[in-house]
N, C-alpha and C. Protein backbone atom coordinates (compact mmCIF):
# COMPACT_ATOMS: atom_id res chain seq x y z
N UNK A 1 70.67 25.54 67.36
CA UNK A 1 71.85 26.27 66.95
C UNK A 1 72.40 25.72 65.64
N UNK A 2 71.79 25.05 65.53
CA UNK A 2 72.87 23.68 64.19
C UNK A 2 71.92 24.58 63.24
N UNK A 3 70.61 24.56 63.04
CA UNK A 3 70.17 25.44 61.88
C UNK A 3 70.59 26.39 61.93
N UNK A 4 70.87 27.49 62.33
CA UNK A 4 71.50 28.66 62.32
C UNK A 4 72.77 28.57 62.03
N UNK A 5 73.57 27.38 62.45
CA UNK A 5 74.80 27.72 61.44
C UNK A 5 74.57 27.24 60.71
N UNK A 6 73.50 26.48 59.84
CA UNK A 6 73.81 25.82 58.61
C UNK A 6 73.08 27.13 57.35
N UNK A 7 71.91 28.00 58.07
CA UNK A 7 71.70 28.90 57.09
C UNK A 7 72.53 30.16 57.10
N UNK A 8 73.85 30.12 58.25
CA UNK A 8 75.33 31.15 58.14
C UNK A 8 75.88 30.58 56.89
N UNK A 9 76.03 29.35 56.90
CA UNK A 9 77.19 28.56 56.24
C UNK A 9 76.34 28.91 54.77
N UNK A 10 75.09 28.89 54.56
CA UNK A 10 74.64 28.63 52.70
C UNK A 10 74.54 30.14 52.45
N UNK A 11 74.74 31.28 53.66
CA UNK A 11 74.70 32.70 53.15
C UNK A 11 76.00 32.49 52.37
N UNK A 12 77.17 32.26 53.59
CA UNK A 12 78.60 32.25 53.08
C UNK A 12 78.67 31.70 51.58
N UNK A 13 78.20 30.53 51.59
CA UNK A 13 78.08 29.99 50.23
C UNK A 13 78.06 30.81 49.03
N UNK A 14 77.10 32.02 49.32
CA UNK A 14 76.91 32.79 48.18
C UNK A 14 77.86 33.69 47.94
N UNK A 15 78.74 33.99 49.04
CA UNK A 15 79.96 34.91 48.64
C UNK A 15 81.28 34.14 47.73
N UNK A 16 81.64 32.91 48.08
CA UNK A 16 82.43 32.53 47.16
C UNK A 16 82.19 33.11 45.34
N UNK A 17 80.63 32.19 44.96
CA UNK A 17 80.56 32.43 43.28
C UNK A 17 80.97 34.35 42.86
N UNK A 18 80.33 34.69 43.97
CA UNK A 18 80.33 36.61 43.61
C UNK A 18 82.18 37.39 43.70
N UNK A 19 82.57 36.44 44.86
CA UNK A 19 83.99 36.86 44.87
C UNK A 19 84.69 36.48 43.30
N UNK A 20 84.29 35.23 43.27
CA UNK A 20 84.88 34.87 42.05
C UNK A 20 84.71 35.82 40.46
N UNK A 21 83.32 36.06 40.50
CA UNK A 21 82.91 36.81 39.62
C UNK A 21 83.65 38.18 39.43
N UNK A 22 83.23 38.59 40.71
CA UNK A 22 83.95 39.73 40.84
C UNK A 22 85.78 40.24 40.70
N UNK A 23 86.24 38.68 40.81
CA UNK A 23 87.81 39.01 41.02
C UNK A 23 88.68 38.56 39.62
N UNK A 24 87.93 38.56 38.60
CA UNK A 24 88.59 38.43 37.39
C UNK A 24 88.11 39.41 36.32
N UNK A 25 88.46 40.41 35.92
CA UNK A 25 88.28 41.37 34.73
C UNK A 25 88.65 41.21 33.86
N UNK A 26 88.46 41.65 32.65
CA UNK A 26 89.60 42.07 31.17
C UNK A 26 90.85 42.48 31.33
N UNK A 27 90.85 43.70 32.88
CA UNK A 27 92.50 43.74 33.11
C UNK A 27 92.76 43.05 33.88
N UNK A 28 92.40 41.94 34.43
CA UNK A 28 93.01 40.64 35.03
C UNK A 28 92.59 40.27 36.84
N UNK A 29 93.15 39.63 37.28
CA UNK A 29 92.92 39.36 38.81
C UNK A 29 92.83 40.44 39.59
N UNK A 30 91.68 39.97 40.39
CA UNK A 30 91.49 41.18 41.47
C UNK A 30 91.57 40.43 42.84
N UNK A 31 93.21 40.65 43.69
CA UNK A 31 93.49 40.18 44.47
C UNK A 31 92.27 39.48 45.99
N UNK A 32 91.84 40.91 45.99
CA UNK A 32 91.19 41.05 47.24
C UNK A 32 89.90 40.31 46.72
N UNK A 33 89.12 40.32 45.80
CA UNK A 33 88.24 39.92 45.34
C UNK A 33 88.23 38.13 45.70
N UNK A 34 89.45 37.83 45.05
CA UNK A 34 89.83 36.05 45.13
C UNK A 34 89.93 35.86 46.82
N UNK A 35 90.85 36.55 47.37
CA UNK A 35 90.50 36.50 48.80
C UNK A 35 89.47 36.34 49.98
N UNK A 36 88.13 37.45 49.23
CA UNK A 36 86.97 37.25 49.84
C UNK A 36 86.43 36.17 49.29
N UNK A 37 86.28 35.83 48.45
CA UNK A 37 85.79 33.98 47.66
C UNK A 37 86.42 33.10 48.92
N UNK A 38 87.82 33.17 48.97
CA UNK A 38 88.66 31.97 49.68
C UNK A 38 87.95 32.02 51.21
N UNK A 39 87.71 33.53 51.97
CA UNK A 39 87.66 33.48 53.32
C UNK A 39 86.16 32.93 53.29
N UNK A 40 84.95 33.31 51.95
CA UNK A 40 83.79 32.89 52.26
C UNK A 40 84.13 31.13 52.52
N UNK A 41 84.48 30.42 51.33
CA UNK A 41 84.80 29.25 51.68
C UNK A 41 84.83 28.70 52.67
N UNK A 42 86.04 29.13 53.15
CA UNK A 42 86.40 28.31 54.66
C UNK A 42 85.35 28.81 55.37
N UNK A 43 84.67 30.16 55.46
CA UNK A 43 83.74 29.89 56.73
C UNK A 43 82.71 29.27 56.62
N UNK A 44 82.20 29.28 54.95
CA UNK A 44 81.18 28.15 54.96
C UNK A 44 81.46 26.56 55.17
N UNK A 45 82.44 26.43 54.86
CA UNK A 45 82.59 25.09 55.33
C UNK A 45 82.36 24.68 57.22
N UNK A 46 83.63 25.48 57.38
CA UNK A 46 83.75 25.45 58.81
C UNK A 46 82.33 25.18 59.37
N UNK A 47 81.29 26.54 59.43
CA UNK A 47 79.92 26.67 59.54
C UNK A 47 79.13 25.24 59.10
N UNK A 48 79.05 24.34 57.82
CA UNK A 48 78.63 23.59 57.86
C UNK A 48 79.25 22.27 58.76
N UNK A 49 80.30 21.88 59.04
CA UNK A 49 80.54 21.66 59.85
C UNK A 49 80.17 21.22 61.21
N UNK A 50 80.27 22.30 61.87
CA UNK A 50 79.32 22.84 62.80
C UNK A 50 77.53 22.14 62.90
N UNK A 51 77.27 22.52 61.59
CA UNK A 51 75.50 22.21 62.20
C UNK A 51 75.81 20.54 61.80
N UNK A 52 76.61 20.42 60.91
CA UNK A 52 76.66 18.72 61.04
C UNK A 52 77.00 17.73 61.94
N UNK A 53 77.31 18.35 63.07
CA UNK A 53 77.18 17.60 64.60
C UNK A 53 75.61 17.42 64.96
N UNK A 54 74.91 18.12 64.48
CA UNK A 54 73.72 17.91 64.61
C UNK A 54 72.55 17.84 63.43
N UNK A 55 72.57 17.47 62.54
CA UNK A 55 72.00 17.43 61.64
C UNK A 55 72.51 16.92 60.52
N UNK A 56 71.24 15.84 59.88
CA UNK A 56 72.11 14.52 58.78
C UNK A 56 73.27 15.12 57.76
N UNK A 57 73.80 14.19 57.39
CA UNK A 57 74.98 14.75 56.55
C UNK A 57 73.74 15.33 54.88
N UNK A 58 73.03 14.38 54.47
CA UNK A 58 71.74 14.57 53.52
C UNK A 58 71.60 15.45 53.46
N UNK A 59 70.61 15.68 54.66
CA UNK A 59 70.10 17.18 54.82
C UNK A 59 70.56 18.77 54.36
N UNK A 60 71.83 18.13 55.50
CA UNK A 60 72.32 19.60 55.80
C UNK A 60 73.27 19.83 54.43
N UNK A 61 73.80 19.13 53.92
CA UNK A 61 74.70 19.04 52.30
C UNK A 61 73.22 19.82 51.46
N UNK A 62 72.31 19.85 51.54
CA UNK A 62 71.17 19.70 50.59
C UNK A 62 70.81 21.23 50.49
N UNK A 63 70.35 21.39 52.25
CA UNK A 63 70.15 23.07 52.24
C UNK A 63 71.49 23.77 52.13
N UNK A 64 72.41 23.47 52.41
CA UNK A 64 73.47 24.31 52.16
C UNK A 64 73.86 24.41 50.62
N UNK A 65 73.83 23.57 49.95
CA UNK A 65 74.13 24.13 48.55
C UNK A 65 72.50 24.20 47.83
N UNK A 66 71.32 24.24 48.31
CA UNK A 66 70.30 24.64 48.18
C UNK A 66 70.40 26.22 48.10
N UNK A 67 70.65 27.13 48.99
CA UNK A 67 70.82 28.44 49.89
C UNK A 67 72.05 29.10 49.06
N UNK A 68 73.07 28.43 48.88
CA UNK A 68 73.67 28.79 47.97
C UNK A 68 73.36 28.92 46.19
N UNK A 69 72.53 28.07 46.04
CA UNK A 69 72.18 28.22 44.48
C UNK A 69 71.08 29.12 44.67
N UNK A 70 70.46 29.19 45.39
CA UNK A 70 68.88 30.08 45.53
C UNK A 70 69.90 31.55 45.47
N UNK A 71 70.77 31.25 46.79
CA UNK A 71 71.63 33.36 46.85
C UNK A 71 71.86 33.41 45.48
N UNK A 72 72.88 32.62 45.17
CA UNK A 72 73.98 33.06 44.02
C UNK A 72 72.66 33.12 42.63
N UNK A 73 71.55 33.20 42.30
CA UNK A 73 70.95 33.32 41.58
C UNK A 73 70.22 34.40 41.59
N UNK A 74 69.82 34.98 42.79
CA UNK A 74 69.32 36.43 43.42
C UNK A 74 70.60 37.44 43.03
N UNK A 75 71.73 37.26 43.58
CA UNK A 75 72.57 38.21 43.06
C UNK A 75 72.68 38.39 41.77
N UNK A 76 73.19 37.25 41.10
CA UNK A 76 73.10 37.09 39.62
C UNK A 76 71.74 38.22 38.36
N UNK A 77 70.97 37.50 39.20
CA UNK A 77 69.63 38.84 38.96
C UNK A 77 69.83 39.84 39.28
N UNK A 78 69.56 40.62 40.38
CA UNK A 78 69.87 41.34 40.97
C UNK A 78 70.79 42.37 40.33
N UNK A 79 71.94 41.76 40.66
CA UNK A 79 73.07 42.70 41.03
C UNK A 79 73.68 42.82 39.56
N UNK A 80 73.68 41.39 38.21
CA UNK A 80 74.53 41.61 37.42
C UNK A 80 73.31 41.61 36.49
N UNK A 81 72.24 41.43 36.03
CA UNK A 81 71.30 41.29 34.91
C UNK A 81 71.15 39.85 34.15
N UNK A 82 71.49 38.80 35.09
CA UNK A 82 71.25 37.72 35.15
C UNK A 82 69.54 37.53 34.27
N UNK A 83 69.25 36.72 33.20
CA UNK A 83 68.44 36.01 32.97
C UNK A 83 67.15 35.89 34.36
N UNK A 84 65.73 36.64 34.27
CA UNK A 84 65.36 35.41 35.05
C UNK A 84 64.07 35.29 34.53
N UNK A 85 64.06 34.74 33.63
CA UNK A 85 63.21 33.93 32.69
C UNK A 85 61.86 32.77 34.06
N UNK A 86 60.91 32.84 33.09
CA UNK A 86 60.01 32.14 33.99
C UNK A 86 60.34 30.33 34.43
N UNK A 87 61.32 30.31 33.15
CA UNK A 87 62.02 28.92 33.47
C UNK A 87 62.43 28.57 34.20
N UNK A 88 63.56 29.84 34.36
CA UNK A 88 64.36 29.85 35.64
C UNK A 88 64.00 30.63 37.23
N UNK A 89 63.13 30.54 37.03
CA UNK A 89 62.06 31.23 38.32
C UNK A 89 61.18 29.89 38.92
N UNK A 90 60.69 29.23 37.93
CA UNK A 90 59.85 27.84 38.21
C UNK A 90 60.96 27.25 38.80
N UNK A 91 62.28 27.09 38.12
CA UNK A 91 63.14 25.92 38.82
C UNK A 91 64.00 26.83 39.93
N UNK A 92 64.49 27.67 40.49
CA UNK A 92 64.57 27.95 41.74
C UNK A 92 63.37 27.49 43.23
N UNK A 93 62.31 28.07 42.71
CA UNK A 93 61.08 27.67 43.55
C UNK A 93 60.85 26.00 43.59
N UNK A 94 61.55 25.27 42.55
CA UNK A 94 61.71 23.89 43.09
C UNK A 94 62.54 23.64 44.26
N UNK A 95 64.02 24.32 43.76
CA UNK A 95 64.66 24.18 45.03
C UNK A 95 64.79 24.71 45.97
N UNK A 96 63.76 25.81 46.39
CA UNK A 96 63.45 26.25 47.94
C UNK A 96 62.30 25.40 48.09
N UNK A 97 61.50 24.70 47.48
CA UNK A 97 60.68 23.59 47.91
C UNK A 97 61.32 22.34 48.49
N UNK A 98 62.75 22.07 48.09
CA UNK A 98 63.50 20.89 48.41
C UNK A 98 63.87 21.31 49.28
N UNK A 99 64.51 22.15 49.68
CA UNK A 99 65.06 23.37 51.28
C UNK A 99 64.16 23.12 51.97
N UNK A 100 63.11 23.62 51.32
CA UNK A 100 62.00 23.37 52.78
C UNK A 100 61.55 22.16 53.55
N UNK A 101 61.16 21.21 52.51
CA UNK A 101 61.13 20.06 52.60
C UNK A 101 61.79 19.14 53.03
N UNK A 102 63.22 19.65 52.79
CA UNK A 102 64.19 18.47 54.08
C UNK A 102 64.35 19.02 55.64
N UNK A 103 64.00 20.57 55.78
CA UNK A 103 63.43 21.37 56.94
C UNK A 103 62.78 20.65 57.31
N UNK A 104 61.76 20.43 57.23
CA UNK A 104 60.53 19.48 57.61
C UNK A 104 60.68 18.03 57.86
N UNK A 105 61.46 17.43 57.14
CA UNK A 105 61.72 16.13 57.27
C UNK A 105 61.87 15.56 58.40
């Protein structure tokens, strides 16, 4: 159960950077936007939390902002026309190799 909340908690992860993104324009703050950032937060935390009753503090710190830089870079692509240069394609696939790898550990 501790992995499963810890890969809830690095989804959540990815909603903070996008709320954020999303909640500041040229015409200014977008209430609800900053809101969904704040609620991702706390549940990712909370969520990590959680699997850290069972799983090293190392670890689980590692895949969780692992999961989060891997999401928030997919959206980034994705969703806004984010860069994704072979540079930055080689060094993501490092760090789902480090994800995996402390999986395994």
């Amino acid at each position: 159960m501790a992995w499963l909340y810890l890969v809830l908690a690095g989804a959540f992860e990815i909603g903070w950077p996008l709320g954020l993104k999303l909640g500041w324009t040229e015409a200014g703050a977008r209430p609800l936007w900053i809101g969904f950032s704040i609620a991702c937060m706390t549940v990712s935390g909370a969520l990590l939390l959680l699997a850290q009753r069972d799983i090293p503090m190392g670890t689980a710190y590692g895949v969780w902002t692992g999961i989060g830089a891997v999401g928030a870079f997919a959206v980034g692509v994705l969703a806004f026309g984010d860069s994704a240069s072979a540079m930055r394609m080689i060094s993501i696939a490092l760090i789902v190799a480090g994800i995996v790898g402390l999986k395994l550990a």
